[in-house]
PDB file of N, CA and C in Angstrom:
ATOM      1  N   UNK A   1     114.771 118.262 120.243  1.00  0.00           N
ATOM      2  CA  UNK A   1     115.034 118.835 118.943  1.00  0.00           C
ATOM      3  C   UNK A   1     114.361 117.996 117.870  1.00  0.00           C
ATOM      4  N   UNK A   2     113.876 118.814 116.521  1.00  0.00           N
ATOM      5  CA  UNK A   2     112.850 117.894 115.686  1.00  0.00           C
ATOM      6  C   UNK A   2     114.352 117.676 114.856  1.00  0.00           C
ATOM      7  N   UNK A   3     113.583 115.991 114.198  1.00  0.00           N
ATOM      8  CA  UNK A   3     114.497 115.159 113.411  1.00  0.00           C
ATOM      9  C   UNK A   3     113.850 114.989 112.462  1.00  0.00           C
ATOM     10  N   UNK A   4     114.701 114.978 111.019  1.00  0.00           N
ATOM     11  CA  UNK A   4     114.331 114.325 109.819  1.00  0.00           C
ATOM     12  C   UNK A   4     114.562 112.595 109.719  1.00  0.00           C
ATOM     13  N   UNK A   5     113.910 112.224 109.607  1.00  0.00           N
ATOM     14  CA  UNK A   5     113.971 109.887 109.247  1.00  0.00           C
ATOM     15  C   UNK A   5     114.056 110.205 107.701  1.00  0.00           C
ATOM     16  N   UNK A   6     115.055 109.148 107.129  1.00  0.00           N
ATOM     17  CA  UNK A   6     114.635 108.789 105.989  1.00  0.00           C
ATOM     18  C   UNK A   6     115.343 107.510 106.056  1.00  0.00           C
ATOM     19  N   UNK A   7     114.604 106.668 105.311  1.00  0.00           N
ATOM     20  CA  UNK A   7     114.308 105.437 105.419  1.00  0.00           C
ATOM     21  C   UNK A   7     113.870 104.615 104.279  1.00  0.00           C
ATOM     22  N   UNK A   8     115.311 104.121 103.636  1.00  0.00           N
ATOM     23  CA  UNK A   8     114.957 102.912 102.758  1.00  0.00           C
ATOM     24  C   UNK A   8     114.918 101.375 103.051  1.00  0.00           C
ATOM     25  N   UNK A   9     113.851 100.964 102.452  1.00  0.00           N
ATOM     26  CA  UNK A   9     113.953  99.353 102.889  1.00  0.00           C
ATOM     27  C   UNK A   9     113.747  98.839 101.412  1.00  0.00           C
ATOM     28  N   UNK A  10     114.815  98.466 100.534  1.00  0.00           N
ATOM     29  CA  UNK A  10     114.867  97.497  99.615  1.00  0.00           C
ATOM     30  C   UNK A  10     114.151  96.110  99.360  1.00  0.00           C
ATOM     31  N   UNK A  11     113.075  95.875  98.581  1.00  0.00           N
ATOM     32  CA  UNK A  11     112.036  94.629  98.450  1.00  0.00           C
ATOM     33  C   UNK A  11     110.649  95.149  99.622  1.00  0.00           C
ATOM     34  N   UNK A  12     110.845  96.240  99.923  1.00  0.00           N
ATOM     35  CA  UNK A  12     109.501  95.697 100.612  1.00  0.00           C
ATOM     36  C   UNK A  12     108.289  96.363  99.382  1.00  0.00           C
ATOM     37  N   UNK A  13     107.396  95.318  99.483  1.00  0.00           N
ATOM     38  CA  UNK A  13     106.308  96.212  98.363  1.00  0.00           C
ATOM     39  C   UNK A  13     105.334  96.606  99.151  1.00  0.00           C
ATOM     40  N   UNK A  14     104.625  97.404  98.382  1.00  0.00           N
ATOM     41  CA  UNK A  14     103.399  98.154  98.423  1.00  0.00           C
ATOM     42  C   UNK A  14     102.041  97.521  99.302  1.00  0.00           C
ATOM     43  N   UNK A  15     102.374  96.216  98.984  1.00  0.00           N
ATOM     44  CA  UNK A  15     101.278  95.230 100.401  1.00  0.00           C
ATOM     45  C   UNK A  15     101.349  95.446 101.689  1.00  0.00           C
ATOM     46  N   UNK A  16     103.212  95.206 101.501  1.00  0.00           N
ATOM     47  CA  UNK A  16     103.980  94.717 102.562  1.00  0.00           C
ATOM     48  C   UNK A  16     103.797  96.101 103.856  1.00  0.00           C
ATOM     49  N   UNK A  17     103.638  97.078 103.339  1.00  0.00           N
ATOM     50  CA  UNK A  17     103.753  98.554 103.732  1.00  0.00           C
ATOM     51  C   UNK A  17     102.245  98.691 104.343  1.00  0.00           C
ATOM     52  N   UNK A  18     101.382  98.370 103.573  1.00  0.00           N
ATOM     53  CA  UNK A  18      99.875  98.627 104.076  1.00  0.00           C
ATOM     54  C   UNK A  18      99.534  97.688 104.888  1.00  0.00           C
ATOM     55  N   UNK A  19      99.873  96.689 104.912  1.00  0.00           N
ATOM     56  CA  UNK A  19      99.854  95.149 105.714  1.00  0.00           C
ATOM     57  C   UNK A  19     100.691  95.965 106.924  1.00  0.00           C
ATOM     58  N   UNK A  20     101.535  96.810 107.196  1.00  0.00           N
ATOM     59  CA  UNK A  20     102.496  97.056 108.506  1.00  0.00           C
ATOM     60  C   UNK A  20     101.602  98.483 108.882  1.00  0.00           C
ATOM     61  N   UNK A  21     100.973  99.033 108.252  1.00  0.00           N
ATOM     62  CA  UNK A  21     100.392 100.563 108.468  1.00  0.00           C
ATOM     63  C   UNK A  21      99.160 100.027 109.071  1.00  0.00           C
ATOM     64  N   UNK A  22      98.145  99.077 108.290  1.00  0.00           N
ATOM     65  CA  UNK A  22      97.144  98.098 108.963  1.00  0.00           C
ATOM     66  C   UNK A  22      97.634  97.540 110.632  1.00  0.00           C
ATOM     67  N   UNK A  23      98.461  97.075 110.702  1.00  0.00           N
ATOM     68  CA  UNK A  23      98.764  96.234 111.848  1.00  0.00           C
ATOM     69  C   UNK A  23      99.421  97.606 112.827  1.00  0.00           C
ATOM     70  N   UNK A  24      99.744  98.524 112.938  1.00  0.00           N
ATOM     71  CA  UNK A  24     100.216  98.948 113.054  1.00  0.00           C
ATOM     72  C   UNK A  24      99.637 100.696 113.898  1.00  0.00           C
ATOM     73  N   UNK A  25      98.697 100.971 112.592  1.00  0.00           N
ATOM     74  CA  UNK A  25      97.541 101.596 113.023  1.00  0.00           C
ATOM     75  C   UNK A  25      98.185 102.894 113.793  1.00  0.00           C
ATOM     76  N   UNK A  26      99.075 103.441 112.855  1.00  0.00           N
ATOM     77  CA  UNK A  26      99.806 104.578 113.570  1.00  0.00           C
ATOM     78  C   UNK A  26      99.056 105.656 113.109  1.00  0.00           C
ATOM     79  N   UNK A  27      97.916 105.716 111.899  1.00  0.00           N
ATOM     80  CA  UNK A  27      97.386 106.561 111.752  1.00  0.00           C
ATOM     81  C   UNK A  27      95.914 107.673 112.645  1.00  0.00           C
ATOM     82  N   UNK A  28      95.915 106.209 112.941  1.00  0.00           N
ATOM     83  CA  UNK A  28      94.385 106.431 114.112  1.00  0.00           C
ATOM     84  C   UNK A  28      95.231 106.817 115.371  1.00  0.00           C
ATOM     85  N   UNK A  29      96.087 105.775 115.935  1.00  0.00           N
ATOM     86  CA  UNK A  29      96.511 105.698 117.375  1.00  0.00           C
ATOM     87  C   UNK A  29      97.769 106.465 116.800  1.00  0.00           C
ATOM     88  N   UNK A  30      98.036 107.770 116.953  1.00  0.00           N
ATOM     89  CA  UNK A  30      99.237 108.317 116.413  1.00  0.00           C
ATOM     90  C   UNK A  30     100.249 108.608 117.196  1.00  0.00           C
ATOM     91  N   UNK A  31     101.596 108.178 116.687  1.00  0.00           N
ATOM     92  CA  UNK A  31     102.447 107.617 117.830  1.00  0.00           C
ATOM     93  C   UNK A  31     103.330 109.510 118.683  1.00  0.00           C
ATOM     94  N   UNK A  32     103.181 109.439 119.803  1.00  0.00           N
ATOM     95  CA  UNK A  32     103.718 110.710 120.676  1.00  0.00           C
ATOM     96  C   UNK A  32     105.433 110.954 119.587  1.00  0.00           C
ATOM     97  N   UNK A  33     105.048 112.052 119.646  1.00  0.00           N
ATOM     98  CA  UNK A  33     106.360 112.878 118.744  1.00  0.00           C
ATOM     99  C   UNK A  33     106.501 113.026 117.171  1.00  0.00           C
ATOM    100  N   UNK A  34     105.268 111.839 116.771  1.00  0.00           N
ATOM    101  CA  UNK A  34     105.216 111.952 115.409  1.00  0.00           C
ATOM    102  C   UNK A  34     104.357 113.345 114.851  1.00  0.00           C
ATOM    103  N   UNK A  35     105.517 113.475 113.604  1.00  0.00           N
ATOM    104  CA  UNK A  35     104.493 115.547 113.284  1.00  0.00           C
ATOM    105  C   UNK A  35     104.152 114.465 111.335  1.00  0.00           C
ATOM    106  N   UNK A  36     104.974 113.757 111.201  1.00  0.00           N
ATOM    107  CA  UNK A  36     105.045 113.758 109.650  1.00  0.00           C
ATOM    108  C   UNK A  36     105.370 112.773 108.757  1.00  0.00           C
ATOM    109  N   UNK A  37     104.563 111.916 108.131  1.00  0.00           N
ATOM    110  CA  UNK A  37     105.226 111.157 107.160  1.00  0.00           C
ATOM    111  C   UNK A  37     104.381 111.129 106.174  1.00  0.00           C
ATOM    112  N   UNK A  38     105.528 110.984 105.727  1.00  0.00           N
ATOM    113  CA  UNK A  38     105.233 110.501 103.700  1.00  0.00           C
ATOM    114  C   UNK A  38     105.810 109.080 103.326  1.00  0.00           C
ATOM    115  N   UNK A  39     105.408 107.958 102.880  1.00  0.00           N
ATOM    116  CA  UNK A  39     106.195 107.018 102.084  1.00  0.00           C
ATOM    117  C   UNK A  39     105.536 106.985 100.363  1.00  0.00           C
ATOM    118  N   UNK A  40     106.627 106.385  99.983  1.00  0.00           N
ATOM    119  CA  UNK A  40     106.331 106.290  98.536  1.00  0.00           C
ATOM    120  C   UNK A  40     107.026 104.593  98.655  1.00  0.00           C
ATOM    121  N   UNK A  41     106.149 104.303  97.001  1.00  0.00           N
ATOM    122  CA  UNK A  41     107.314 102.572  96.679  1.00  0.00           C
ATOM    123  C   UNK A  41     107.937 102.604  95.322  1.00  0.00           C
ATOM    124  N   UNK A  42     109.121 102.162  95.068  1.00  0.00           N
ATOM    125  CA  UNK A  42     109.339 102.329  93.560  1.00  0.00           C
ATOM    126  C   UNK A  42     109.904 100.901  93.506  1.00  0.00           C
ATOM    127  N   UNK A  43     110.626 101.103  92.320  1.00  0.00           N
ATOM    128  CA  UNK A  43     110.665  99.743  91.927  1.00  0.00           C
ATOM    129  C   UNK A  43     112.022  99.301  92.441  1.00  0.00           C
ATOM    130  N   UNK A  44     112.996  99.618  93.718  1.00  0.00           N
ATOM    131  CA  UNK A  44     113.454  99.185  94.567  1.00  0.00           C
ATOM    132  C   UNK A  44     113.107  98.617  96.084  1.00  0.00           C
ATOM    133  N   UNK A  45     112.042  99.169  96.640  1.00  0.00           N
ATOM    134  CA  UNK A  45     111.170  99.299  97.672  1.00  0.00           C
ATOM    135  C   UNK A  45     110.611 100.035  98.414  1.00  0.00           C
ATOM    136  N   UNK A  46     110.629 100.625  99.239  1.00  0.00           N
ATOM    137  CA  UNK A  46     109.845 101.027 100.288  1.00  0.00           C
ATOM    138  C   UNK A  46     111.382 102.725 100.548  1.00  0.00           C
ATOM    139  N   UNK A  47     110.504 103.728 100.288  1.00  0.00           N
ATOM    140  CA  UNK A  47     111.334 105.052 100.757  1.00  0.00           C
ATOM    141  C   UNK A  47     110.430 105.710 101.478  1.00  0.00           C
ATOM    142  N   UNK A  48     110.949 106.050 102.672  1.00  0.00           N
ATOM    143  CA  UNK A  48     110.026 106.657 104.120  1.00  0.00           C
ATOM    144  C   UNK A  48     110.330 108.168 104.517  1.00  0.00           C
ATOM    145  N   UNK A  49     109.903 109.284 104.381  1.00  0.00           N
ATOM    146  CA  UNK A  49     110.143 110.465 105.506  1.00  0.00           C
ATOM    147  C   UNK A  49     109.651 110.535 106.311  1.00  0.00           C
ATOM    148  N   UNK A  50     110.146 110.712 107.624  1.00  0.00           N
ATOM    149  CA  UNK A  50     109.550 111.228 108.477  1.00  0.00           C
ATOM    150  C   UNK A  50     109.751 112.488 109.394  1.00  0.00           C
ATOM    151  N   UNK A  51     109.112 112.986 109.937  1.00  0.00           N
ATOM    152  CA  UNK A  51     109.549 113.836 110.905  1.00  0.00           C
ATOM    153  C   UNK A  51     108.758 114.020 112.075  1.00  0.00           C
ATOM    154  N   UNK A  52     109.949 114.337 113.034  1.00  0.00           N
ATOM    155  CA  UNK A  52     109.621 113.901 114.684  1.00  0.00           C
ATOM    156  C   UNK A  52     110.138 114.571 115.560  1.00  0.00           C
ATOM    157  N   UNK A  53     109.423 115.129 117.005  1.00  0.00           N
ATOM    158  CA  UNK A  53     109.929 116.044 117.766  1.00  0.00           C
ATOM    159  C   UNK A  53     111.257 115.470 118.350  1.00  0.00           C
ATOM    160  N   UNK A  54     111.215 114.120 118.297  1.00  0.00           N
ATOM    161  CA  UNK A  54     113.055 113.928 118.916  1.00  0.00           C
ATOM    162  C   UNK A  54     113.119 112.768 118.276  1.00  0.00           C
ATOM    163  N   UNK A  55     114.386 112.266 118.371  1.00  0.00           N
ATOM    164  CA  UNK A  55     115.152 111.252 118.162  1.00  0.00           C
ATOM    165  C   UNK A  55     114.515 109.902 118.560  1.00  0.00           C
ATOM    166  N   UNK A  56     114.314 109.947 120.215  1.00  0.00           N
ATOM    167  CA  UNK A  56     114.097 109.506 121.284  1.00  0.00           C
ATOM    168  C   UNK A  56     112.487 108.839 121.168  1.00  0.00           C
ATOM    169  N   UNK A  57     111.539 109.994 120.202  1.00  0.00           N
ATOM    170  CA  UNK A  57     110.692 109.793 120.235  1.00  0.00           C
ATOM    171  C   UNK A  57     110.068 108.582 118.799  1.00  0.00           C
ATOM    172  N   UNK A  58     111.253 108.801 118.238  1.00  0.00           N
ATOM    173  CA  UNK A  58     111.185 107.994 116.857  1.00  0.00           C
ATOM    174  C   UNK A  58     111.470 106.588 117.054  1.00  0.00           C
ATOM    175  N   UNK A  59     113.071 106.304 118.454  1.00  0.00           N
ATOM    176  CA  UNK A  59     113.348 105.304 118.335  1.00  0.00           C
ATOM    177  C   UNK A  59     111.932 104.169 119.539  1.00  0.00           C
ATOM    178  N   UNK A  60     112.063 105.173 120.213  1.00  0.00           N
ATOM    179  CA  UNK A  60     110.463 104.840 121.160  1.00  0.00           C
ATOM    180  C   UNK A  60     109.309 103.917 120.098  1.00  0.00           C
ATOM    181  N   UNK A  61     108.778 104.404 118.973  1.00  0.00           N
ATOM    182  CA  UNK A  61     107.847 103.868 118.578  1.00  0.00           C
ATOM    183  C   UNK A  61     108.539 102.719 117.405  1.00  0.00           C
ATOM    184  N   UNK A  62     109.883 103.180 116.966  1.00  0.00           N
ATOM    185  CA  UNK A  62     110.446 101.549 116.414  1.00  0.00           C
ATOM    186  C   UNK A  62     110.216 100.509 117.681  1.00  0.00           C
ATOM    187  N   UNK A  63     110.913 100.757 118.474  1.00  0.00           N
ATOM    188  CA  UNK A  63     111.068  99.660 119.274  1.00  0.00           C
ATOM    189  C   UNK A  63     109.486  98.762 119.612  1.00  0.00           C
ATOM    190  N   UNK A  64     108.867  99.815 120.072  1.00  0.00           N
ATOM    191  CA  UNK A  64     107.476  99.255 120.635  1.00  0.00           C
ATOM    192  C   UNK A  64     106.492  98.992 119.857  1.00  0.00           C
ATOM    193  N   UNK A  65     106.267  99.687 118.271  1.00  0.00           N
ATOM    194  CA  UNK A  65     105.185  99.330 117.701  1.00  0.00           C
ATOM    195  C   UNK A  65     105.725  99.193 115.736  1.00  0.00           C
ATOM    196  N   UNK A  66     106.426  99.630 115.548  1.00  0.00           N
ATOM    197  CA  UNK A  66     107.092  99.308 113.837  1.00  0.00           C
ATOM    198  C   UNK A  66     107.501  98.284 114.149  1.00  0.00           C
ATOM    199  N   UNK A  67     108.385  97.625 114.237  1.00  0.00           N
ATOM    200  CA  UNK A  67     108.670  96.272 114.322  1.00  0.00           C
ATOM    201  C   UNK A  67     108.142  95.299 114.748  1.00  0.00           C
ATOM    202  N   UNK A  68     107.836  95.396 115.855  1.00  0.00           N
ATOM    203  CA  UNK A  68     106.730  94.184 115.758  1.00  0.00           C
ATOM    204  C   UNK A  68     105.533  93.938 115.235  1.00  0.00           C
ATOM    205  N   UNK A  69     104.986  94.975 114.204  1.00  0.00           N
ATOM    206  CA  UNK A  69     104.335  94.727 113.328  1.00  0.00           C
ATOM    207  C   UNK A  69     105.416  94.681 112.149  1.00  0.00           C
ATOM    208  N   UNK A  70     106.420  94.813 111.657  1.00  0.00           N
ATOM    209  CA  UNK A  70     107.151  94.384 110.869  1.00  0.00           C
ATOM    210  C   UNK A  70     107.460  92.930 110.531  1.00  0.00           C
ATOM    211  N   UNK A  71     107.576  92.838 112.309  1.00  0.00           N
ATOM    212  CA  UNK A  71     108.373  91.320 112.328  1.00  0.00           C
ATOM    213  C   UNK A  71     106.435  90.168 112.026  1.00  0.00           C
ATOM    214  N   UNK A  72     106.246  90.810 112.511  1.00  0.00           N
ATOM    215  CA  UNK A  72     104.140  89.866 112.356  1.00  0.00           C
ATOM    216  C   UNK A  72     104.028  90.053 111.037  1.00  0.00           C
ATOM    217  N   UNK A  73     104.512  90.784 110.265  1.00  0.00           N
ATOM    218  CA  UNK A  73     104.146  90.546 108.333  1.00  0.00           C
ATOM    219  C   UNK A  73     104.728  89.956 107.867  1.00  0.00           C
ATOM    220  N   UNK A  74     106.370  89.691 108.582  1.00  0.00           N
ATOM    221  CA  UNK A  74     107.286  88.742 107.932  1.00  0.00           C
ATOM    222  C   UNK A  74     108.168  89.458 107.051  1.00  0.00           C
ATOM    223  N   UNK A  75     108.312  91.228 107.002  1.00  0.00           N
ATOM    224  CA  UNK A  75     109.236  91.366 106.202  1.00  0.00           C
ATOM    225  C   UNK A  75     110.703  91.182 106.560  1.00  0.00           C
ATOM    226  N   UNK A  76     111.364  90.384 105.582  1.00  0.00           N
ATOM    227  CA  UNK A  76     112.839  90.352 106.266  1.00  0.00           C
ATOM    228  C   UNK A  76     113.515  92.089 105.705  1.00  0.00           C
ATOM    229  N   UNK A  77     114.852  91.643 106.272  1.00  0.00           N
ATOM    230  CA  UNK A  77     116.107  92.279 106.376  1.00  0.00           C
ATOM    231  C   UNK A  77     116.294  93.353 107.178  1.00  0.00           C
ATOM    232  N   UNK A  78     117.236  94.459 107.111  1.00  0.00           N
ATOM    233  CA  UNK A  78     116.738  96.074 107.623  1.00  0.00           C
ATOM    234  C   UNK A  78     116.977  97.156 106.791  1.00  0.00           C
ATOM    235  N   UNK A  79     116.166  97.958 107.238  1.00  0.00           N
ATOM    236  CA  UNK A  79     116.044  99.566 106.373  1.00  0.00           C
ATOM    237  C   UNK A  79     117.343  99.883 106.499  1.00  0.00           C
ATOM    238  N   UNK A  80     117.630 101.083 105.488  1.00  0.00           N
ATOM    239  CA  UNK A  80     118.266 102.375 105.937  1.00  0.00           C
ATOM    240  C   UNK A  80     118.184 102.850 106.495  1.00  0.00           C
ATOM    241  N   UNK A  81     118.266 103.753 107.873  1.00  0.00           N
ATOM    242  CA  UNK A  81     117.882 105.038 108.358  1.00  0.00           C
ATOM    243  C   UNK A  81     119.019 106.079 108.183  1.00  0.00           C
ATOM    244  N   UNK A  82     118.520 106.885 108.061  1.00  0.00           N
ATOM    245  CA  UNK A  82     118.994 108.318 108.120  1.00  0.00           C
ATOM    246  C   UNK A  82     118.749 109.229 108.892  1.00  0.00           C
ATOM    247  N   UNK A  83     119.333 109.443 110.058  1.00  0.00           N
ATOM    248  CA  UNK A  83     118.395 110.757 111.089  1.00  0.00           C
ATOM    249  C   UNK A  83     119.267 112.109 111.301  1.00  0.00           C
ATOM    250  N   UNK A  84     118.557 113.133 110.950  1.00  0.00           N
ATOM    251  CA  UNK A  84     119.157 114.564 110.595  1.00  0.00           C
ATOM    252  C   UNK A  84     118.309 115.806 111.969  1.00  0.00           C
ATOM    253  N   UNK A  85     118.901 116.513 112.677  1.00  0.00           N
ATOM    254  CA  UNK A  85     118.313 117.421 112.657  1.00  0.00           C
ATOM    255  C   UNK A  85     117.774 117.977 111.935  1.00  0.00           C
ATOM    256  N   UNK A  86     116.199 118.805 112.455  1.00  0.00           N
ATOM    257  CA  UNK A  86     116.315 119.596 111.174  1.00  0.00           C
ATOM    258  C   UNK A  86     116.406 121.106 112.018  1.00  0.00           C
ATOM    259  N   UNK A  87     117.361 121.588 110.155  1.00  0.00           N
ATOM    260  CA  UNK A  87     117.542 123.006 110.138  1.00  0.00           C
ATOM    261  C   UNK A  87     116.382 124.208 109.574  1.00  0.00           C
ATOM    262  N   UNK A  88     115.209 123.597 109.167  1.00  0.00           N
ATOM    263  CA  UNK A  88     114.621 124.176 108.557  1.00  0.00           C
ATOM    264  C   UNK A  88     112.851 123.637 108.078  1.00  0.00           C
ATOM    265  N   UNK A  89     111.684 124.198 108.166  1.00  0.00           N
ATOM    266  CA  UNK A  89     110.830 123.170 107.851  1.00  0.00           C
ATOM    267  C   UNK A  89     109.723 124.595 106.783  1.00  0.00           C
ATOM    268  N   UNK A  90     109.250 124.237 106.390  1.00  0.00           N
ATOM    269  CA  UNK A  90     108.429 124.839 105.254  1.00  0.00           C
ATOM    270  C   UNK A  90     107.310 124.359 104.454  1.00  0.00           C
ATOM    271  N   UNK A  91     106.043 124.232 104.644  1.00  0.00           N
ATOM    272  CA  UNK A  91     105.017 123.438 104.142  1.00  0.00           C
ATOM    273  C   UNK A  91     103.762 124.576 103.778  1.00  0.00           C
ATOM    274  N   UNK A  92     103.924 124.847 102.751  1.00  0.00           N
ATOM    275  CA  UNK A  92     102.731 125.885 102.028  1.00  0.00           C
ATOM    276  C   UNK A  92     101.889 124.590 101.454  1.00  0.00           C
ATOM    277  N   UNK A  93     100.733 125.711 101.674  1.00  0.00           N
ATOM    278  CA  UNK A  93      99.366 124.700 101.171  1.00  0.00           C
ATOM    279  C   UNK A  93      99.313 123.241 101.449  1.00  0.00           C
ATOM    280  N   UNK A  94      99.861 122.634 102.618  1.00  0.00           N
ATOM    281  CA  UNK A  94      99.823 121.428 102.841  1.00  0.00           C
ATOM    282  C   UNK A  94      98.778 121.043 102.813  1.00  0.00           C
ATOM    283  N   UNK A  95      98.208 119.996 102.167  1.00  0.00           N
ATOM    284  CA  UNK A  95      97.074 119.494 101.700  1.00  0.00           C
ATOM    285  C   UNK A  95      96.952 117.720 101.945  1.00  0.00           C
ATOM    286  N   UNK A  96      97.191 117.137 102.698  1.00  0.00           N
ATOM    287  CA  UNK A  96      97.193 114.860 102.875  1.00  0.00           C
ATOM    288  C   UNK A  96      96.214 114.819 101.776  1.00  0.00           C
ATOM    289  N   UNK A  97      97.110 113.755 101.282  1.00  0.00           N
ATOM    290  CA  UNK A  97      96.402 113.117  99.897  1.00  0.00           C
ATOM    291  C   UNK A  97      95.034 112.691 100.963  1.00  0.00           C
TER     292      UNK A  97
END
């Protein structure tokens, strides 16, 4: 079943995020089950959506490849997560920056 992530991490900045997307390299090597993300940074830190064909498949690529490029940048503490079925998905004119 597809899942909604949302995901706050308080203090992480805008480096800290590209420094973990760099190391991380989920864009090229794209991780099995991933359909979707968006992050933004504000002036609390780091807010993440994602969406993913399972649960299973989300906690799969924390374990094996987000964090330990997390833990190799040095950001402390932990996120929020939030994980939702989803009931519904809708994307007109989807366009990636």
């Amino acid at each position: 079943m597809a899942i909604v992530m949302f995901m706050e991490w308080d203090g992480v900045s805008r480096e800290q995020y590209d420094a973990v997307r760099k190391r991380v390299n989920w864009e090229t090597e794209v991780p099995h089950g991933g359909m979707f993300h968006v992050a933004a940074v504000t002036d609390k830190g780091l807010r993440v959506t994602d969406l993913w064909q399972s649960a299973e498949a989300f906690q799969t690529f924390v374990a094996e490849r987000l964090m330990p490029g997390v833990k190799e940048v040095g950001i402390a503490g932990e996120p929020h997560v939030e994980i939702y079925p989803v009931h519904a998905l809708f994307t007109p004119g989807f366009n990636p920056l």
